[in-house]
PDB file of N, CA and C in Angstrom:
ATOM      1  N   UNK A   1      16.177 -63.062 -82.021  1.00  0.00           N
ATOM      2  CA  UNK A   1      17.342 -63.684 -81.445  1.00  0.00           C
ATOM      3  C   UNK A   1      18.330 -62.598 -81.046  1.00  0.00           C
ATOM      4  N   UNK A   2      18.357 -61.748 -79.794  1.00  0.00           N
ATOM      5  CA  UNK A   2      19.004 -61.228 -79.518  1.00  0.00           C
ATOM      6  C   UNK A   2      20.699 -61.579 -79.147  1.00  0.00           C
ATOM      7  N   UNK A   3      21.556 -60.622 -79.822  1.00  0.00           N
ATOM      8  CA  UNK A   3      23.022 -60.811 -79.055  1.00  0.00           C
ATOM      9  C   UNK A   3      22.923 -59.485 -78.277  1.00  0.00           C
ATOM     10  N   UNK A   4      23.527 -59.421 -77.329  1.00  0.00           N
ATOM     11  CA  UNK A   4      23.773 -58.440 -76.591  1.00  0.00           C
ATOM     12  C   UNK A   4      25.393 -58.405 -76.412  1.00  0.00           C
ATOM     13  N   UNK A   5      26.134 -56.697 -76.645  1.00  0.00           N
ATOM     14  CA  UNK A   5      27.217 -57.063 -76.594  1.00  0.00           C
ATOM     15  C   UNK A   5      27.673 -56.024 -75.595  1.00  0.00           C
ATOM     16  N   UNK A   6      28.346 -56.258 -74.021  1.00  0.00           N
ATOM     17  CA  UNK A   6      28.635 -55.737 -72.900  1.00  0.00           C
ATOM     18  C   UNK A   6      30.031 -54.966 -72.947  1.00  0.00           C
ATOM     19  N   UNK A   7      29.991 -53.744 -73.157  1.00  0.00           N
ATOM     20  CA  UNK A   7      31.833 -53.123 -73.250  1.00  0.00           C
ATOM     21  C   UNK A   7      31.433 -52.653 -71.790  1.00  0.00           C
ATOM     22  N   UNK A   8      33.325 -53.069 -71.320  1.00  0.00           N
ATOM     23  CA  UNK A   8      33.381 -52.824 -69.490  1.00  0.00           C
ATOM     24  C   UNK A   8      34.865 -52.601 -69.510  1.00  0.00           C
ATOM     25  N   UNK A   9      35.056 -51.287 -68.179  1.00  0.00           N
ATOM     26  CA  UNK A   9      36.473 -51.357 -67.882  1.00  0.00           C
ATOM     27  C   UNK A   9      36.853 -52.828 -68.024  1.00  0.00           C
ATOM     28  N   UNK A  10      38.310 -53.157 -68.214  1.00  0.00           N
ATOM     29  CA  UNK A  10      39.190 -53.894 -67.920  1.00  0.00           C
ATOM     30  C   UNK A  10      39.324 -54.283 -66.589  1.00  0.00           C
ATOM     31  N   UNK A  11      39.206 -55.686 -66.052  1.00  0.00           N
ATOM     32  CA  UNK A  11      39.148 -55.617 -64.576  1.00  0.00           C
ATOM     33  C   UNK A  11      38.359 -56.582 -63.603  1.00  0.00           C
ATOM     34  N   UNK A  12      37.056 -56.386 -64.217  1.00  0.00           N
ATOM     35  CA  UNK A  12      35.931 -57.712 -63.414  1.00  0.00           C
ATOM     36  C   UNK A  12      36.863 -58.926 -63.526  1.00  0.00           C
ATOM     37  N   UNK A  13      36.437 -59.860 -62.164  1.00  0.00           N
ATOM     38  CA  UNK A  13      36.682 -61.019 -62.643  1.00  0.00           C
ATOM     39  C   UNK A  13      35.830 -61.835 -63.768  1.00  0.00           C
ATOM     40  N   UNK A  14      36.497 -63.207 -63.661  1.00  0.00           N
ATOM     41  CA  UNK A  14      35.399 -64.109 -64.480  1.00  0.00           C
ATOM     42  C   UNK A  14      34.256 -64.536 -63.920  1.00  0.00           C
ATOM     43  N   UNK A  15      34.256 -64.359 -62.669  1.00  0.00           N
ATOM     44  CA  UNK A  15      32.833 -64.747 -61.935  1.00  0.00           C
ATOM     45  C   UNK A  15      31.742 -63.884 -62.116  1.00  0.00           C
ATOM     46  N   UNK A  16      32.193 -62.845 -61.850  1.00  0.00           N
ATOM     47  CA  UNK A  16      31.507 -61.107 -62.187  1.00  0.00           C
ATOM     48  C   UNK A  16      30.984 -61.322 -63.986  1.00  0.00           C
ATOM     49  N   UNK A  17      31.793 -61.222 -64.718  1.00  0.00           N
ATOM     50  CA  UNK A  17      31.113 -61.467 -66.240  1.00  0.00           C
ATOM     51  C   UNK A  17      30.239 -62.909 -65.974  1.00  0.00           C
ATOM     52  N   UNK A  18      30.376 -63.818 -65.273  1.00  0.00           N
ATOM     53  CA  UNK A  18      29.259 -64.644 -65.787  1.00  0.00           C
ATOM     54  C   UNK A  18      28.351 -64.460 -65.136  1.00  0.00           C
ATOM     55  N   UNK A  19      28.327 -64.203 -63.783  1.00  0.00           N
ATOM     56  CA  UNK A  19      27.040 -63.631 -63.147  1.00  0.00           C
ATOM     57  C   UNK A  19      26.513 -62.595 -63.718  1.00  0.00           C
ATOM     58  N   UNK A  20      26.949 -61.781 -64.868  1.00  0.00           N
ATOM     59  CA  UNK A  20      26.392 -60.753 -65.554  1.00  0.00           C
ATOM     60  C   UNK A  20      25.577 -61.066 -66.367  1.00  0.00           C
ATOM     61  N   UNK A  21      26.229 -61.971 -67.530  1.00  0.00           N
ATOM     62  CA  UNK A  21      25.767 -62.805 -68.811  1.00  0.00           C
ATOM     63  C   UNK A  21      24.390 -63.589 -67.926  1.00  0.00           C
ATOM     64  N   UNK A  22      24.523 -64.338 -66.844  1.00  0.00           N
ATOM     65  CA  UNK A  22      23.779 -65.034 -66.835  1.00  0.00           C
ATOM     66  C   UNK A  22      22.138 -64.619 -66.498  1.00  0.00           C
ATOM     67  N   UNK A  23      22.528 -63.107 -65.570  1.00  0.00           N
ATOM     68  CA  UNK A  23      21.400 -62.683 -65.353  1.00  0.00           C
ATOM     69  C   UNK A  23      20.702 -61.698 -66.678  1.00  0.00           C
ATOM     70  N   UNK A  24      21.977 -61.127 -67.581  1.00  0.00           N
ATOM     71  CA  UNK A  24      21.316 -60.705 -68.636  1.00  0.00           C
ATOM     72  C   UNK A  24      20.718 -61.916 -69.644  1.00  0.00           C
ATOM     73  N   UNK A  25      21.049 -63.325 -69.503  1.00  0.00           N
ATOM     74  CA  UNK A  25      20.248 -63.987 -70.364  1.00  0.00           C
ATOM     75  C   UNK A  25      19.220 -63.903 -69.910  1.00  0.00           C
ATOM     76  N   UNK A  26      18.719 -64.348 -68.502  1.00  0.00           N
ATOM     77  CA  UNK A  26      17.383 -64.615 -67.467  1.00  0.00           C
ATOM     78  C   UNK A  26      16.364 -63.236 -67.995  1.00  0.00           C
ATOM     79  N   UNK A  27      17.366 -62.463 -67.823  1.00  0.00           N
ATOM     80  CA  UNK A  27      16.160 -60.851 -68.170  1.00  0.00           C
ATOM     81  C   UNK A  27      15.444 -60.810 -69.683  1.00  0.00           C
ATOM     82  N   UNK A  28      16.678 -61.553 -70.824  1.00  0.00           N
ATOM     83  CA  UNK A  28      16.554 -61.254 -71.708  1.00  0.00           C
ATOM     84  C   UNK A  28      14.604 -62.460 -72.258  1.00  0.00           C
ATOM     85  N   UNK A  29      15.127 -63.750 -71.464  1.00  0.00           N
ATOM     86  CA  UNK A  29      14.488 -64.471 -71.837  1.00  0.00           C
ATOM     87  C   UNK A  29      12.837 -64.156 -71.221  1.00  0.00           C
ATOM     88  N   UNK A  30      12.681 -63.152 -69.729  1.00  0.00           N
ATOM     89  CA  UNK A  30      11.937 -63.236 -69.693  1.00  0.00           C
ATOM     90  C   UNK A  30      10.811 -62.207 -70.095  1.00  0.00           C
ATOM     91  N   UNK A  31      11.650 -60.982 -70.420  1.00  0.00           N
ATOM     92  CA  UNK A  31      11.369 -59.966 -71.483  1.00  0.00           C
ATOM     93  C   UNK A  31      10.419 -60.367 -72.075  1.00  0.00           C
ATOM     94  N   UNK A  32      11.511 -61.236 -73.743  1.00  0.00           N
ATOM     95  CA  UNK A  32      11.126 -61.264 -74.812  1.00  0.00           C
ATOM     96  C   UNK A  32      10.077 -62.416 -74.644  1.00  0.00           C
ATOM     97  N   UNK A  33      10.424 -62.950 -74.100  1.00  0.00           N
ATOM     98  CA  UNK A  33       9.835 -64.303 -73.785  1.00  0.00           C
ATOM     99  C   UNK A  33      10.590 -65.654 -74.964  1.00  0.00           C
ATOM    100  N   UNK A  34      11.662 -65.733 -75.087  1.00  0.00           N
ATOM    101  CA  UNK A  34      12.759 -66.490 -75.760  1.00  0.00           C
ATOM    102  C   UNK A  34      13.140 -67.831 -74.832  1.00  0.00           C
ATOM    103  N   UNK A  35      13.736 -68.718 -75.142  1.00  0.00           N
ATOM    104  CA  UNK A  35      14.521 -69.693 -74.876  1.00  0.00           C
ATOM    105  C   UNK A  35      15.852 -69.399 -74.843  1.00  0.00           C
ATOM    106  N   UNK A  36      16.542 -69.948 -73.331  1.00  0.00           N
ATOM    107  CA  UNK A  36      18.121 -69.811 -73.756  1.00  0.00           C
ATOM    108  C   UNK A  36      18.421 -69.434 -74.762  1.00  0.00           C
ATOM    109  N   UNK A  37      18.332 -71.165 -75.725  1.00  0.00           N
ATOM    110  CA  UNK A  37      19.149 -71.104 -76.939  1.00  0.00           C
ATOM    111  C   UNK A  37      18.747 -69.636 -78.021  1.00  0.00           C
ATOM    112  N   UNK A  38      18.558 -68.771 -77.739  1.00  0.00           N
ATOM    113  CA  UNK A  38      17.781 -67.928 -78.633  1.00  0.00           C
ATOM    114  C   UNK A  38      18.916 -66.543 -78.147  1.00  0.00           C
ATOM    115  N   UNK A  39      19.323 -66.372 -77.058  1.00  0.00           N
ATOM    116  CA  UNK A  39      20.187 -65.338 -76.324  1.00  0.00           C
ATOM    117  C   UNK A  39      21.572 -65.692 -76.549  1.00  0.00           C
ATOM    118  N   UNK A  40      22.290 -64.699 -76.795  1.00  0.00           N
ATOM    119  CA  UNK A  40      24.046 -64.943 -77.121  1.00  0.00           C
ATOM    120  C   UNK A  40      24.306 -63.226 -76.524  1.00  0.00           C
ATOM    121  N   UNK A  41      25.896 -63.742 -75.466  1.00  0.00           N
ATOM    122  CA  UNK A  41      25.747 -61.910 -74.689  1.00  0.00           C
ATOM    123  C   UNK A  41      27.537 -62.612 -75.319  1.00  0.00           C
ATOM    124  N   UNK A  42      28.391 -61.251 -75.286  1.00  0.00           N
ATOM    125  CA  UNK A  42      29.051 -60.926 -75.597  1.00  0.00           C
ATOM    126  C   UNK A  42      29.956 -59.971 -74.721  1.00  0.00           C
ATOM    127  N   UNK A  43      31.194 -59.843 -74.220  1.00  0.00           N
ATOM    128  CA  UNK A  43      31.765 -58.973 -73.254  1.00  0.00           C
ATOM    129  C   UNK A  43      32.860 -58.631 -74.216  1.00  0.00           C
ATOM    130  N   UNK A  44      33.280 -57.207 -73.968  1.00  0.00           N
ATOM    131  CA  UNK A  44      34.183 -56.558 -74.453  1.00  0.00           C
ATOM    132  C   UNK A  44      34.971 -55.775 -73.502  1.00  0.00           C
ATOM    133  N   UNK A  45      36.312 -55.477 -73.430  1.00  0.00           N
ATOM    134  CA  UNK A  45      37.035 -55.488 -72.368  1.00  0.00           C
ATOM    135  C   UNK A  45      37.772 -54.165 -72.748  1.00  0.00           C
ATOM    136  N   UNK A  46      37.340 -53.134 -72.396  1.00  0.00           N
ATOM    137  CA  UNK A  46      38.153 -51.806 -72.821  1.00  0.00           C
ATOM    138  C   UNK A  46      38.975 -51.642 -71.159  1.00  0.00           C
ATOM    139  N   UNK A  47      40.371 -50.661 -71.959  1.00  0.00           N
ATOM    140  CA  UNK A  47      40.938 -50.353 -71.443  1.00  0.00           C
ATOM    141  C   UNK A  47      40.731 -48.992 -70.971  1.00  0.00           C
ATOM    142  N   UNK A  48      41.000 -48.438 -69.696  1.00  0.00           N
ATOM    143  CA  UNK A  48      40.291 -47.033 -68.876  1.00  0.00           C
ATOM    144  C   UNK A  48      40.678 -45.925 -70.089  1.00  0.00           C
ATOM    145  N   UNK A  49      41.847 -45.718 -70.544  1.00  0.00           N
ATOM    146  CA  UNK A  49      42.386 -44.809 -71.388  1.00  0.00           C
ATOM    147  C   UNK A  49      41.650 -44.818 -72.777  1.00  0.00           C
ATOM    148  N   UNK A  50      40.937 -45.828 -72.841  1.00  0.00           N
ATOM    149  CA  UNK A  50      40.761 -46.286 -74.202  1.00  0.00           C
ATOM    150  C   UNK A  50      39.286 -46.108 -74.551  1.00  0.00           C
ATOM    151  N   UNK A  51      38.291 -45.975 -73.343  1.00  0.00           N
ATOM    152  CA  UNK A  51      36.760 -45.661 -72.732  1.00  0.00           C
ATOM    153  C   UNK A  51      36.292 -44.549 -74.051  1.00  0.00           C
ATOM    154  N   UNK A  52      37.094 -43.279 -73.412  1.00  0.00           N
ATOM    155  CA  UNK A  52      36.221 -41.849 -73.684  1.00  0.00           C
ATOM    156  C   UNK A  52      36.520 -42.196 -75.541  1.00  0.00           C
ATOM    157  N   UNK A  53      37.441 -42.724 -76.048  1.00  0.00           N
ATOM    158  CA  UNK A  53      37.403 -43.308 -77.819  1.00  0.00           C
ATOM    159  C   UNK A  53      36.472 -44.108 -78.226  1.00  0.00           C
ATOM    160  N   UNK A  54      36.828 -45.049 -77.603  1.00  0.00           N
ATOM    161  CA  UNK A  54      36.099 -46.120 -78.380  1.00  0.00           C
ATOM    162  C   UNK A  54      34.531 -46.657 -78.068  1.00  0.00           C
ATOM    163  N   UNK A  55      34.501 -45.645 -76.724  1.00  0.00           N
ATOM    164  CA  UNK A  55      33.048 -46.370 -76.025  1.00  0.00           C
ATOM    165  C   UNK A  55      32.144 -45.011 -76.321  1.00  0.00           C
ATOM    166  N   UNK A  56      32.912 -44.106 -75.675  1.00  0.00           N
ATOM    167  CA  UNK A  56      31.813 -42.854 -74.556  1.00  0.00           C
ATOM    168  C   UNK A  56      31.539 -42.097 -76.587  1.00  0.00           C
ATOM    169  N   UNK A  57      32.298 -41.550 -77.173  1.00  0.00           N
ATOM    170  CA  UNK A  57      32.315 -40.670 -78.090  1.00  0.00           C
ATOM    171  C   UNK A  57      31.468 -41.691 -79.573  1.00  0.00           C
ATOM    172  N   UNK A  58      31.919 -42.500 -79.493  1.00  0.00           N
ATOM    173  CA  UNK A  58      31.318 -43.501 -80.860  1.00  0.00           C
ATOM    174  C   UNK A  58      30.378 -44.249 -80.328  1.00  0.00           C
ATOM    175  N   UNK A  59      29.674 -45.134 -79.379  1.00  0.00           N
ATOM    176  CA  UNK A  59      28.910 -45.584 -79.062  1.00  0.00           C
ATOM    177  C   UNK A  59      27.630 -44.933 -78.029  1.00  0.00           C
ATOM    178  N   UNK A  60      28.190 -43.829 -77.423  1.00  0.00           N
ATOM    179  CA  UNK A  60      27.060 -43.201 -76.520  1.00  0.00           C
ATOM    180  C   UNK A  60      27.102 -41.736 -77.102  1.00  0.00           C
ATOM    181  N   UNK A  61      28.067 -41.062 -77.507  1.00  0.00           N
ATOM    182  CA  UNK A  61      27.845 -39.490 -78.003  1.00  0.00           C
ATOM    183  C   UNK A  61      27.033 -39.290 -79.456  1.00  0.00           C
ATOM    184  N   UNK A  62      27.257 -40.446 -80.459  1.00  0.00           N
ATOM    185  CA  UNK A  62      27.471 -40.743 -81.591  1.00  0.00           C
ATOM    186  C   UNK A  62      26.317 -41.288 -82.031  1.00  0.00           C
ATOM    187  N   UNK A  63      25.700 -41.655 -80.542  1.00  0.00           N
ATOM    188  CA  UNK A  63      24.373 -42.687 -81.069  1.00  0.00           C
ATOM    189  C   UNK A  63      23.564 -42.469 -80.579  1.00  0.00           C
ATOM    190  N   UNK A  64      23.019 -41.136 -79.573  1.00  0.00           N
ATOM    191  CA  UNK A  64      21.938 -40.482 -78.592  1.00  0.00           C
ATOM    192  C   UNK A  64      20.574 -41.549 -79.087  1.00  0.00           C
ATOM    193  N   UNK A  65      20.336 -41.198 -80.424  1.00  0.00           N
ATOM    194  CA  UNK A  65      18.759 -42.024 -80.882  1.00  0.00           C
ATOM    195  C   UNK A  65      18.563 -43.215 -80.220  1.00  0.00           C
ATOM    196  N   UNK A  66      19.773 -44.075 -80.649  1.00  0.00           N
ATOM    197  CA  UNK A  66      19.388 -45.597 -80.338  1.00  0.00           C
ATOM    198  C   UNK A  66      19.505 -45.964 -78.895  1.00  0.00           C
ATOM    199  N   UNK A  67      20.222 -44.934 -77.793  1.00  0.00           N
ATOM    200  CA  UNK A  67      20.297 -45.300 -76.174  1.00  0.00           C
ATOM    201  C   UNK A  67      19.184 -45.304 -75.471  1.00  0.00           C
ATOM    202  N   UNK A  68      18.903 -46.153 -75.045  1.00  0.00           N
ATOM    203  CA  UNK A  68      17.421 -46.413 -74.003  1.00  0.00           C
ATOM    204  C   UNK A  68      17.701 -45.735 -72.248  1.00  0.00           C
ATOM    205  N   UNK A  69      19.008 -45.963 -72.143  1.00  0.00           N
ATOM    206  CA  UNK A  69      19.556 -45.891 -70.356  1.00  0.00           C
ATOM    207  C   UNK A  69      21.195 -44.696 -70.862  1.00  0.00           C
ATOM    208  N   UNK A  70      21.092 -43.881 -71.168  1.00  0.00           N
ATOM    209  CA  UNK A  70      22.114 -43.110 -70.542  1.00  0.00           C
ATOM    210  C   UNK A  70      23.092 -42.836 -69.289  1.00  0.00           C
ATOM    211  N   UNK A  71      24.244 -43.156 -69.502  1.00  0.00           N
ATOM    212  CA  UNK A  71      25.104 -43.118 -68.840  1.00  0.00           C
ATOM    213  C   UNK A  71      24.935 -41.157 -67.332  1.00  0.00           C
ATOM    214  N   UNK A  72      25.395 -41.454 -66.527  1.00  0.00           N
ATOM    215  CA  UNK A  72      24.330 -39.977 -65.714  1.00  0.00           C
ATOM    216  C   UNK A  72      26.220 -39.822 -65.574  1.00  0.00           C
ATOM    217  N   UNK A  73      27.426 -39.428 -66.729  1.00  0.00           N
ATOM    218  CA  UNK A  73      29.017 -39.011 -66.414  1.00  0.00           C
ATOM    219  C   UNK A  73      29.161 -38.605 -67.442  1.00  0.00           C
ATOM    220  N   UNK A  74      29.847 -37.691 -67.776  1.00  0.00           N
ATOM    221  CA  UNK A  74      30.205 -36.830 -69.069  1.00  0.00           C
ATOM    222  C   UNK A  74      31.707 -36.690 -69.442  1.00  0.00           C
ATOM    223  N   UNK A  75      32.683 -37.147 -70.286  1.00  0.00           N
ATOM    224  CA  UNK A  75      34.087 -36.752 -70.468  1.00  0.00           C
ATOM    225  C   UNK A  75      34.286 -36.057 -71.095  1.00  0.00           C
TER     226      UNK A  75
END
């Protein structure tokens, strides 16, 4: 039962996050091979100043092992 949880500049609309969610459920389901009800996505809304803390240094510098898709920008 995957959650997937999406951190993004501050900014998309709401149409943009659900066309996101919706195609990451579609991918997720046809991946794993899951049911909807089995997928839960999650958006998190960082602020630009707030990126290279809380995202780039603790979640992508911090965690090389567990990244599948690396970011190709460096701060």
């Amino acid at each position: 039962m995957p959650h997937i949880i999406v951190k993004i500049i501050i900014g998309k609309s709401e149409q943009q996050k659900i066309r996101l969610v919706e195609a990451i459920t579609k991918d997720v389901m046809d991946v794993f091979n899951y049911g909807e009800e089995s997928v839960s996505v999650a958006i998190e809304e960082i602020k630009p100043e707030d990126w290279p803390e809380k995202v780039y240094r603790s979640d992508i510098m911090d965690n090389q092992k567990k990244l599948y898709k690396k970011p190709g920008y460096k701060l």
